[in-house]
N, C-alpha and C. Protein backbone atom coordinates (compact mmCIF):
# COMPACT_ATOMS: atom_id res chain seq x y z
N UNK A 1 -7.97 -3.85 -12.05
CA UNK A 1 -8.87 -4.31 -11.03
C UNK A 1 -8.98 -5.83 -11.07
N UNK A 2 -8.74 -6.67 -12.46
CA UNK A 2 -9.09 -8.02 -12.23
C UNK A 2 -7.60 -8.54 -12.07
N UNK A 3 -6.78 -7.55 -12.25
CA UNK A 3 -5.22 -8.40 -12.10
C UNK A 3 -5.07 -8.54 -10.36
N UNK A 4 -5.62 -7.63 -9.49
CA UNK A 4 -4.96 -8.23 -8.37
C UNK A 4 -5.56 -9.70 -7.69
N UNK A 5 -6.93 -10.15 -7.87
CA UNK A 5 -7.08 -11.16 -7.62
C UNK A 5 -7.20 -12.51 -8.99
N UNK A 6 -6.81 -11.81 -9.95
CA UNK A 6 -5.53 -13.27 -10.71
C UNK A 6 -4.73 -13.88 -9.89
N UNK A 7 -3.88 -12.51 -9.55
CA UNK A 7 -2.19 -12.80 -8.91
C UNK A 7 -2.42 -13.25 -7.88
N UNK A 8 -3.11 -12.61 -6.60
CA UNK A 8 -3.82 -13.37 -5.31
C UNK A 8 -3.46 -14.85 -5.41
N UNK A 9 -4.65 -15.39 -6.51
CA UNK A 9 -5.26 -16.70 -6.29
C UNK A 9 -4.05 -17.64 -6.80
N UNK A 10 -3.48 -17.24 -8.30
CA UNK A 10 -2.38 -18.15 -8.26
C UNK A 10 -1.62 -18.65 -7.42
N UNK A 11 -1.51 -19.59 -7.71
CA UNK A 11 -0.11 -19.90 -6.77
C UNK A 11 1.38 -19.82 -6.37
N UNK A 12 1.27 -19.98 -5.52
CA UNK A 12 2.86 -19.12 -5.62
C UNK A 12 4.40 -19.55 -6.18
N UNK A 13 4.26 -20.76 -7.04
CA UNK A 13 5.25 -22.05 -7.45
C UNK A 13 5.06 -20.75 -8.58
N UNK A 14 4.32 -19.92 -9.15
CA UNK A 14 3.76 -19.34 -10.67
C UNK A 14 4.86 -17.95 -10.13
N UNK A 15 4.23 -17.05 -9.22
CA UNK A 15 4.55 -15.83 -8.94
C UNK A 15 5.78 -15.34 -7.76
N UNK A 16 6.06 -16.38 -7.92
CA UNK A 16 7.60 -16.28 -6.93
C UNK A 16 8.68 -15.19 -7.47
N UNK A 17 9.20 -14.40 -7.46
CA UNK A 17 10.55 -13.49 -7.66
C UNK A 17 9.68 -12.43 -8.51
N UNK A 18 9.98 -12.16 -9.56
CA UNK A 18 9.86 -10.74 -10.29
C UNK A 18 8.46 -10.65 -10.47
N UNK A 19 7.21 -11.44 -10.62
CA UNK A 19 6.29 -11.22 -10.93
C UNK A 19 5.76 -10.86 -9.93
N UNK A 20 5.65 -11.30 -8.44
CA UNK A 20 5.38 -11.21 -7.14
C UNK A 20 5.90 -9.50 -7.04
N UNK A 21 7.16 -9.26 -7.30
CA UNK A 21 7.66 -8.11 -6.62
C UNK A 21 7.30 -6.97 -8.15
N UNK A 22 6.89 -7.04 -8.85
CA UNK A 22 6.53 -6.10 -9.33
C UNK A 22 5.20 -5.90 -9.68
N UNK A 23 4.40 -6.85 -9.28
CA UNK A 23 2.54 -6.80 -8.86
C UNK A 23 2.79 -6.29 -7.57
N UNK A 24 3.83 -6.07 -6.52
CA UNK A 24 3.56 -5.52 -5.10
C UNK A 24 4.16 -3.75 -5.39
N UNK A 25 4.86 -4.14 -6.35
CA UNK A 25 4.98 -2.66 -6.47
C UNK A 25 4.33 -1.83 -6.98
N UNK A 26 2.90 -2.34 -8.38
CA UNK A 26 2.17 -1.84 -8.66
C UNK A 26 0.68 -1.67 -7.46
N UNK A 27 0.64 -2.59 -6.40
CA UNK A 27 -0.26 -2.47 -5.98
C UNK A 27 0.58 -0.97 -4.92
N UNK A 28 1.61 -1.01 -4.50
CA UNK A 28 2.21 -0.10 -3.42
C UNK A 28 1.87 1.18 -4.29
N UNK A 29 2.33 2.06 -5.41
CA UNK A 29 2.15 2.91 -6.10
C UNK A 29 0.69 3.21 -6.27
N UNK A 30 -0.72 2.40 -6.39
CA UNK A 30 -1.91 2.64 -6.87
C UNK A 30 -2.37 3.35 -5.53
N UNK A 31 -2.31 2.59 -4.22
CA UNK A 31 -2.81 2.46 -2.91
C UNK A 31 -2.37 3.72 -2.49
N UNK A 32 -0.68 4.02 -2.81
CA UNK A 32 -0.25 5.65 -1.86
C UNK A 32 -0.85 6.61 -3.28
N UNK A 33 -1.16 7.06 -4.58
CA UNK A 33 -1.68 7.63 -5.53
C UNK A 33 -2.42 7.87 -4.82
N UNK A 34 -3.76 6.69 -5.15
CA UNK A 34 -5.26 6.64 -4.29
C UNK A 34 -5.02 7.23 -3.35
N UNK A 35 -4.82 6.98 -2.14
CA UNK A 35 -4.58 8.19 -0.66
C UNK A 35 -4.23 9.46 -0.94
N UNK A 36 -3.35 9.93 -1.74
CA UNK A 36 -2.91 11.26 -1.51
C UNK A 36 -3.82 11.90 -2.54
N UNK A 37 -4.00 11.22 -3.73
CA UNK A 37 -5.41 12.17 -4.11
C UNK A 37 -6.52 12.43 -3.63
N UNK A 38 -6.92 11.48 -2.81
CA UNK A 38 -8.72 11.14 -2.00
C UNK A 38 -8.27 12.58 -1.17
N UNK A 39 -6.55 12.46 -0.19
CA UNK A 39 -6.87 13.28 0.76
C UNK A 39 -6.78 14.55 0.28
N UNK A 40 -6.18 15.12 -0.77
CA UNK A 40 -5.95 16.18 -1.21
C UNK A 40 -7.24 17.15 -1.38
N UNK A 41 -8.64 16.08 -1.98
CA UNK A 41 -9.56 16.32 -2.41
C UNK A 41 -10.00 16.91 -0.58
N UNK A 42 -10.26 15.85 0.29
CA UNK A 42 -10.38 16.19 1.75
C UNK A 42 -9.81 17.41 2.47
N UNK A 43 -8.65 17.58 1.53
CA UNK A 43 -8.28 19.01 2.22
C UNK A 43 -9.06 19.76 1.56
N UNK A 44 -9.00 20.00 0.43
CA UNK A 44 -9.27 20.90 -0.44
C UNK A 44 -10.65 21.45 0.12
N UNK A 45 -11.58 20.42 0.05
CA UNK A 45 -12.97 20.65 0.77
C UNK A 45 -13.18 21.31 2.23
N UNK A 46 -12.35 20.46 3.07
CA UNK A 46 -12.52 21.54 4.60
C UNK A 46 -11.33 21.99 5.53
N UNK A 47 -10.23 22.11 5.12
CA UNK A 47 -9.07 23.00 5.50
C UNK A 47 -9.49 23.96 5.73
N UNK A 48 -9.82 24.94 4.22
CA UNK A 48 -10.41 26.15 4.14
C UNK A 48 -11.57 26.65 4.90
N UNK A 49 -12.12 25.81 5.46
CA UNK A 49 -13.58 26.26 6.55
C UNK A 49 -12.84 26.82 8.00
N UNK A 50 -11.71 25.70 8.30
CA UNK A 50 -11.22 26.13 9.52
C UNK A 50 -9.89 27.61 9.43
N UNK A 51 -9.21 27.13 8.20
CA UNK A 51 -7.72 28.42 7.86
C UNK A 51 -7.78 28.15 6.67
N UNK A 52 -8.11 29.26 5.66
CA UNK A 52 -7.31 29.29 4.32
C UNK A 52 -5.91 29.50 4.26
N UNK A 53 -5.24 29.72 5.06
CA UNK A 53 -3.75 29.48 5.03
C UNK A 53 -3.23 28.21 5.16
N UNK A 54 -3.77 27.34 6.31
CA UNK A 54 -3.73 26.10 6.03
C UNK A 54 -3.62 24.71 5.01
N UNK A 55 -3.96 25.75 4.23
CA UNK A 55 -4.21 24.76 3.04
C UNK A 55 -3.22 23.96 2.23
N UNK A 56 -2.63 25.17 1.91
CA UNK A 56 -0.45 24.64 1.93
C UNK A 56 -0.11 23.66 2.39
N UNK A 57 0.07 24.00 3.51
CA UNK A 57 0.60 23.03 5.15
C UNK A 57 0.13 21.37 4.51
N UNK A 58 -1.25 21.69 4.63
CA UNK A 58 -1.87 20.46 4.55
C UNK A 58 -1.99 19.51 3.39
N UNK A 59 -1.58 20.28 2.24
CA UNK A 59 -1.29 19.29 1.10
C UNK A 59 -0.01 18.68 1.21
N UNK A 60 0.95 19.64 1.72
CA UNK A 60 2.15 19.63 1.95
C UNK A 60 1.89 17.98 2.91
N UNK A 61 1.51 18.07 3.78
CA UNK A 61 1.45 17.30 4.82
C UNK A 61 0.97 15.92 4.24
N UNK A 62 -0.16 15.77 3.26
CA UNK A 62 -0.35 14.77 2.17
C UNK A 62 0.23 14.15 1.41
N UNK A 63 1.26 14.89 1.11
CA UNK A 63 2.43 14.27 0.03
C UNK A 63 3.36 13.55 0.60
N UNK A 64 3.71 14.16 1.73
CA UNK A 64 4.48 13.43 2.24
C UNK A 64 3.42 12.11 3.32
N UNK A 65 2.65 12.21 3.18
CA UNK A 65 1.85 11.04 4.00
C UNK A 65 1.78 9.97 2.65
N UNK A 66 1.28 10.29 1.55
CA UNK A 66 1.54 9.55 0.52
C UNK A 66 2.98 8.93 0.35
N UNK A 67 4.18 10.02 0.11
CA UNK A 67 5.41 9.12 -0.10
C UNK A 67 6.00 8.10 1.56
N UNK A 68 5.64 8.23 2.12
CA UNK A 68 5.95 7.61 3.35
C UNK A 68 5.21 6.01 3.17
N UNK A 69 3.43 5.89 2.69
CA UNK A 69 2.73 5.12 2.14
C UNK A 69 3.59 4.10 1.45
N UNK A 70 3.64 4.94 0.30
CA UNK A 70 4.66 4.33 -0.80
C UNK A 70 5.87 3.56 -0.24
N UNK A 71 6.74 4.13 0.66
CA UNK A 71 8.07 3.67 0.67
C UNK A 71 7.48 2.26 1.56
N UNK A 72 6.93 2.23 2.51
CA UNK A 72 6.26 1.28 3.39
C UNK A 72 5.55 0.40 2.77
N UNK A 73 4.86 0.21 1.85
CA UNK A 73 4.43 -0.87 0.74
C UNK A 73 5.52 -1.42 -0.40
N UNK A 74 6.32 0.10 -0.27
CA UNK A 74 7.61 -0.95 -1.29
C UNK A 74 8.37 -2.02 -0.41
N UNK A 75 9.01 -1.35 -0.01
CA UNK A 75 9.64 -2.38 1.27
C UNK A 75 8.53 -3.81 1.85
N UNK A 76 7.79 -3.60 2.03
CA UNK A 76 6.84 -4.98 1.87
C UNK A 76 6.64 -5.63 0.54
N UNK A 77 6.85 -5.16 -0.60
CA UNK A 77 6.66 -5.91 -1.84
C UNK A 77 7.71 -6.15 -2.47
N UNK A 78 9.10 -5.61 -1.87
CA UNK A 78 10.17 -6.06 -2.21
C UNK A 78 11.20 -7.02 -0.83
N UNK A 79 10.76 -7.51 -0.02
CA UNK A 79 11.01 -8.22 1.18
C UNK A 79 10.78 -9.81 0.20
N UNK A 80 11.60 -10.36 0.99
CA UNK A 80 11.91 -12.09 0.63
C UNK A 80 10.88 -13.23 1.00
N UNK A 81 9.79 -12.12 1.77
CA UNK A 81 8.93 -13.05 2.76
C UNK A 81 7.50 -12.96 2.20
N UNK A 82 7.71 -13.07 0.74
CA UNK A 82 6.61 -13.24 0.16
C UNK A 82 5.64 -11.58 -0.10
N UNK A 83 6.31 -11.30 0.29
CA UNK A 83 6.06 -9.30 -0.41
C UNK A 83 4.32 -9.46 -0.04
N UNK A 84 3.57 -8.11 -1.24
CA UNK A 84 2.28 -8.57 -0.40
C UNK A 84 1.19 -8.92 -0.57
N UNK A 85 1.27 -10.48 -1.42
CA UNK A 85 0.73 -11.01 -1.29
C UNK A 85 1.23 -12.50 -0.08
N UNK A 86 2.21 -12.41 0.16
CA UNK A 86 2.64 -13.25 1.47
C UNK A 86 2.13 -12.12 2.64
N UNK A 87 1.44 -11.11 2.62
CA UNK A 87 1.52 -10.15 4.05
C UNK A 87 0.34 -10.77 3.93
N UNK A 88 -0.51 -10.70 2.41
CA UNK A 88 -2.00 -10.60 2.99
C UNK A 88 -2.59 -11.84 3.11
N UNK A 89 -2.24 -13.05 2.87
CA UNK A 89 -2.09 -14.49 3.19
C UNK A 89 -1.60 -14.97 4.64
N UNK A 90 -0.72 -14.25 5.36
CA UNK A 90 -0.42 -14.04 6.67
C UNK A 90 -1.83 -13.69 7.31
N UNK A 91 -2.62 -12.96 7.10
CA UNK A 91 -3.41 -12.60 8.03
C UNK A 91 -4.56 -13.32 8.62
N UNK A 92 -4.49 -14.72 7.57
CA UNK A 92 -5.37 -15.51 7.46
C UNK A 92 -4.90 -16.91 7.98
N UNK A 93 -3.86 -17.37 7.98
CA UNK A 93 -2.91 -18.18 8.93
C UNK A 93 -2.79 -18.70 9.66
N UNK A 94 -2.56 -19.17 10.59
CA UNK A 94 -3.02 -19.50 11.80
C UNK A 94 -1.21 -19.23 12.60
N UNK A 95 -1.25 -19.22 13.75
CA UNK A 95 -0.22 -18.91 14.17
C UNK A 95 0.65 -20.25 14.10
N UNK A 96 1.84 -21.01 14.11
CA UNK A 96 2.30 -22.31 14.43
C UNK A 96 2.73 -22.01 15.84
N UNK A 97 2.32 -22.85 16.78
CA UNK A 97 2.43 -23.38 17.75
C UNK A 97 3.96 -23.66 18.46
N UNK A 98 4.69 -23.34 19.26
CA UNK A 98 5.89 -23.28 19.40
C UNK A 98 5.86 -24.60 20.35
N UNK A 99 6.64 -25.49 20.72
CA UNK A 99 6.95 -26.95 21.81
C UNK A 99 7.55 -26.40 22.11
N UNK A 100 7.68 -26.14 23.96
CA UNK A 100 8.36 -25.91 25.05
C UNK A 100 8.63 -26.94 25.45
């Protein structure tokens, strides 16, 4: 919990190449974990109110919402463009201005 805003705040002359891309890969792995357990728990609780057969389906349907998570945060934390802590520094940015 205190490592992601270490890495955040440093600068990026510090966390450029392997340290960058394997703090994005630990944050990609925690984030799709976190989701597919929270939702599992969400199924678990009210699937069964509407179909207890459902229930399958729908974990089923979790896991793969999780690995999809995952692959989509890797690919952002292994990208050249500053992985993601360059995504989440982007959002704050300002656009540059193009001369026509």
């Amino acid at each position: 919990a205190i490592a992601t805003p270490i890495v955040m705040l440093t600068p990026d002359s510090y966390t450029d190449g392997a340290i960058d891309k394997a703090f994005g890969m630990l944050v990609a792995t925690t984030i799709s974990a976190h989701s597919w357990i929270g939702m599992n728990y969400v199924a678990t609780d009210y699937v069964p109110k509407i179909s207890k057969s459902l229930l399958g389906p729908a974990r089923v349907f979790n896991a793969a919402l999780g690995f999809v998570t995952f692959v989509g945060l890797s690919k952002v934390a292994l990208n050249n463009k500053g992985g993601v802590k360059g995504t989440v520094k982007g959002l704050w940015k300002p656009e540059k201005k193009k001369d026509v």
